[in-house]
Protein backbone atom coordinates (compact mmCIF):
# COMPACT_ATOMS: atom_id res chain seq x y z
CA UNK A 1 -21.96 -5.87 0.48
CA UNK A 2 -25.75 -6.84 -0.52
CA UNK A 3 -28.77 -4.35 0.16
CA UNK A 4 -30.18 -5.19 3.31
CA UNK A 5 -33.62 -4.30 2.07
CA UNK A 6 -33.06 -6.72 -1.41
CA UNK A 7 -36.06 -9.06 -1.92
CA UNK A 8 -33.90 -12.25 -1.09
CA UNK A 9 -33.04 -10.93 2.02
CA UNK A 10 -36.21 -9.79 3.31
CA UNK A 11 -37.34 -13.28 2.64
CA UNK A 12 -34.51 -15.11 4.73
CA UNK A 13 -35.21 -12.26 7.51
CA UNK A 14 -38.83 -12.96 7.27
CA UNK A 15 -38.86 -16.75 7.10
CA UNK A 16 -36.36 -17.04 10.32
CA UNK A 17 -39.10 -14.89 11.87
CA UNK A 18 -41.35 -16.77 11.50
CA UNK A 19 -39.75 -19.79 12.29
CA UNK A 20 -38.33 -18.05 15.90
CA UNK A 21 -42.28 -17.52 16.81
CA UNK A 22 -43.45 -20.79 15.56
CA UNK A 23 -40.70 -23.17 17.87
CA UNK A 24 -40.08 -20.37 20.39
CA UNK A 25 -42.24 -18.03 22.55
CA UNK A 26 -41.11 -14.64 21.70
CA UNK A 27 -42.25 -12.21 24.12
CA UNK A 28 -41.28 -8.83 22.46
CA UNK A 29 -39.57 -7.15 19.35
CA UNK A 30 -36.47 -6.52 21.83
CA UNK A 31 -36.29 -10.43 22.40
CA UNK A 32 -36.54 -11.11 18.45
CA UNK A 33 -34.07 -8.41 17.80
CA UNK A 34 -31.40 -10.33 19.78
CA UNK A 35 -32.56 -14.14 18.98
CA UNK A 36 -32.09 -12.74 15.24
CA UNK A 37 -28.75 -11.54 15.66
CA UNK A 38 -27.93 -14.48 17.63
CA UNK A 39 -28.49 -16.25 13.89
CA UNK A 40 -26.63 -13.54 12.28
CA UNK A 41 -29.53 -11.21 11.40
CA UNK A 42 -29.09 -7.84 12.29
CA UNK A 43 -32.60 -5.89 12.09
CA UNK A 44 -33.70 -2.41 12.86
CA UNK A 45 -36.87 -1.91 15.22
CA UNK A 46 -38.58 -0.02 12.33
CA UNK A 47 -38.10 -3.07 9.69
CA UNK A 48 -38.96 -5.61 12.57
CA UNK A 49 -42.64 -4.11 12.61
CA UNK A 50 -43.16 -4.15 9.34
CA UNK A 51 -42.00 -7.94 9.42
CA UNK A 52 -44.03 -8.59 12.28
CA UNK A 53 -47.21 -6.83 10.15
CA UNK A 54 -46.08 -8.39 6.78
CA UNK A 55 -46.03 -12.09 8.24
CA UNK A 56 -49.71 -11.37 10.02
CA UNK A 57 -48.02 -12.35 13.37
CA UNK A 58 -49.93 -11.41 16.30
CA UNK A 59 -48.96 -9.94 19.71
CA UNK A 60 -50.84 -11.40 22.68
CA UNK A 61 -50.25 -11.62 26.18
CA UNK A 62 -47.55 -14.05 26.11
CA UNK A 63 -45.80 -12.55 22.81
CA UNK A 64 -45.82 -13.07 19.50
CA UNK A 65 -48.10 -15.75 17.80
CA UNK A 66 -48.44 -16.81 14.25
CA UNK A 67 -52.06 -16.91 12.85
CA UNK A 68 -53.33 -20.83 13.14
CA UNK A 69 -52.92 -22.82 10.25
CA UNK A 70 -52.37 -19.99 7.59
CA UNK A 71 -52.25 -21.20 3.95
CA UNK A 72 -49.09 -21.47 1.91
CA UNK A 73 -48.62 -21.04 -1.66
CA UNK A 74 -46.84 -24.27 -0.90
CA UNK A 75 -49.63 -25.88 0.87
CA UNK A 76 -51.24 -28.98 -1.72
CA UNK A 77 -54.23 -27.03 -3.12
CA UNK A 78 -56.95 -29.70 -2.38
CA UNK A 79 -55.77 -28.54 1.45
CA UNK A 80 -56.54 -25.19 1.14
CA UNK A 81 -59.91 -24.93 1.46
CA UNK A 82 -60.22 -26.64 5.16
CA UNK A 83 -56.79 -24.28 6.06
CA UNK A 84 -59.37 -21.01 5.18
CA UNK A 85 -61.72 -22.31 7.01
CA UNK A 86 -60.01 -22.98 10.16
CA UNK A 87 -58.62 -19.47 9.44
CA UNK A 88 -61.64 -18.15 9.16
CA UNK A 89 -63.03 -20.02 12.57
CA UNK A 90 -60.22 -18.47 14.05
CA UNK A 91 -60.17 -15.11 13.04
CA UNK A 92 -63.20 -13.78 11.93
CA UNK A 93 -66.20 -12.21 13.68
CA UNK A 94 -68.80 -12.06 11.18
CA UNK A 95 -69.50 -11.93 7.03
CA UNK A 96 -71.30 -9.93 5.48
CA UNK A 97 -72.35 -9.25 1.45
CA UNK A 98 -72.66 -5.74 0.22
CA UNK A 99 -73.29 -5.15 -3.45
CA UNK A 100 -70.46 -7.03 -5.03
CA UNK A 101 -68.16 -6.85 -1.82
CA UNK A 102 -68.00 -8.87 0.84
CA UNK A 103 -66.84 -7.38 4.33
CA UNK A 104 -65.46 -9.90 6.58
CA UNK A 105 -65.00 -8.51 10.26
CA UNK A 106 -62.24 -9.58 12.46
CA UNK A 107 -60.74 -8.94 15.90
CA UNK A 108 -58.18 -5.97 15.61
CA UNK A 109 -54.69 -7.50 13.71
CA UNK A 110 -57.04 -10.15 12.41
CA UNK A 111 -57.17 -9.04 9.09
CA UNK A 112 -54.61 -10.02 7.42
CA UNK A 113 -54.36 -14.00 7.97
CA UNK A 114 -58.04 -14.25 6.72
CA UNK A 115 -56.58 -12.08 3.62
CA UNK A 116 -54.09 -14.39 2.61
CA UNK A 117 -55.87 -17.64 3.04
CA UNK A 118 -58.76 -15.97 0.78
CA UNK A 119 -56.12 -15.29 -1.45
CA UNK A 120 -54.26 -18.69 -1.59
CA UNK A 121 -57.38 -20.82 -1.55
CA UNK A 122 -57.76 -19.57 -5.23
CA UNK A 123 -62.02 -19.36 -5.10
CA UNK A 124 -63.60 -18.37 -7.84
CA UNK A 125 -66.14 -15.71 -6.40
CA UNK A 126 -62.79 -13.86 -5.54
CA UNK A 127 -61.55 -11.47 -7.73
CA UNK A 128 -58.80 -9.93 -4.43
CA UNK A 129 -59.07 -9.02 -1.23
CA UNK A 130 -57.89 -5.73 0.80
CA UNK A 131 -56.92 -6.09 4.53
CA UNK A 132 -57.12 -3.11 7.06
CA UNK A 133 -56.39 -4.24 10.57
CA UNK A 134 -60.36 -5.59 11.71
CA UNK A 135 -61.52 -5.63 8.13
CA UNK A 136 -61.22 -7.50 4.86
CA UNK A 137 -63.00 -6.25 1.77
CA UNK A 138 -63.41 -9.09 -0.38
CA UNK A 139 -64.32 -7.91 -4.55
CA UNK A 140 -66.06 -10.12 -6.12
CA UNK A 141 -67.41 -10.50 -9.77
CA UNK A 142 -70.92 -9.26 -9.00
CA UNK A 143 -74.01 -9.25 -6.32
CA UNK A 144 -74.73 -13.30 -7.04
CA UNK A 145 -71.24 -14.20 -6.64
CA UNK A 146 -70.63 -12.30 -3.84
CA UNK A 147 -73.57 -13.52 -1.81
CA UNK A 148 -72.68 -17.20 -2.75
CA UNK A 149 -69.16 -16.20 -1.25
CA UNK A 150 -71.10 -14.60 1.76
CA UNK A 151 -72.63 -17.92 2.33
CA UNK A 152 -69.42 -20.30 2.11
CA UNK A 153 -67.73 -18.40 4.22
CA UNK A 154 -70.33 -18.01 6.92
CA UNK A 155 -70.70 -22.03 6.78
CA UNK A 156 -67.05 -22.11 8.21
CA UNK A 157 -68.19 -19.67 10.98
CA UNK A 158 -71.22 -21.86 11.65
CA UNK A 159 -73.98 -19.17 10.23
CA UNK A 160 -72.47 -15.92 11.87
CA UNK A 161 -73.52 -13.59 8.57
CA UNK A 162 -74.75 -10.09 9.95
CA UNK A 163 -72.21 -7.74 11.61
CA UNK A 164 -73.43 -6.74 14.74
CA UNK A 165 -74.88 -3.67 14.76
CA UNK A 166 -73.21 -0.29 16.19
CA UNK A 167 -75.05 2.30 18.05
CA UNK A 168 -74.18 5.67 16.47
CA UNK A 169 -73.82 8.53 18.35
């Protein structure tokens, strides 16, 4: 019997996951669980979320949605660029440069999608990116490149740089 955590596995768990959410509205983990297992995939609640998390899907009103046009390692890398920023139009609130990061605000579980398409677009200012769940930390080389990342990505946001400022109490 094969490890139901193995890497392959995950993978075919994880890409008919996506696929359900894609072609189907999926209102809940309870409705995945038994669309899954209607394909043969038996899945624990626990291992769902992290799925869920993993594959940046999003929970809205209506269920589960996956993140607009997300870049794949797949995707022909002259397409890349306009899939980050459509990402980016999508999910992110503001940019920002600090020293030689760049902070890159999102709405809460917006993180990761804008992650992953800085990742896959393959720009050279990046040096990696960390996602929380309304922030991405992008390192950079230095100060210079990271304001000239600053700048290209707040041209796909149509100028929004600045954060908006909290009131601290």
């Amino acid at each position: 019997m094969e490890n139901i955590h193995s890497t392959r596995t995950t993978l075919q768990r994880r890409d008919a996951i996506a696929r359900l959410v894609r072609s189907e509205r999926v209102r809940s983990q309870e409705d995945l669980q038994q669309r899954l297992r209607r394909q043969g995939i038996t899945v624990a609640q626990p291992t769902l979320s992290r799925d869920l998390r993993s594959l940046g899907l999003l929970k809205s009103a209506a269920g589960y949605i996956a993140p607009g046009p997300a870049p794949t390692p797949s995707a022909p890398a002259e397409r890349r660029p306009d899939q980050l920023d459509r990402t980016l139009r999508e999910f992110a609130l503001s940019v920002r440069a600090a020293g030689s990061l760049v902070v890159v605000r999102t709405p809460p579980a917006g993180a990761h999608p804008v992650a992953r398409a800085l990742d896959e677009t393959d720009l050279p200012d990046v040096a990696g990116t960390v996602a929380g769940d309304d922030t991405v930390l992008v390192a950079t080389p230095g100060p210079a490149a990271a304001s000239r990342l600053a700048r290209r990505l707040s041209h796909a946001l149509g100028g929004r740089r600045s954060a908006p400022r909290r009131a601290r109490a």
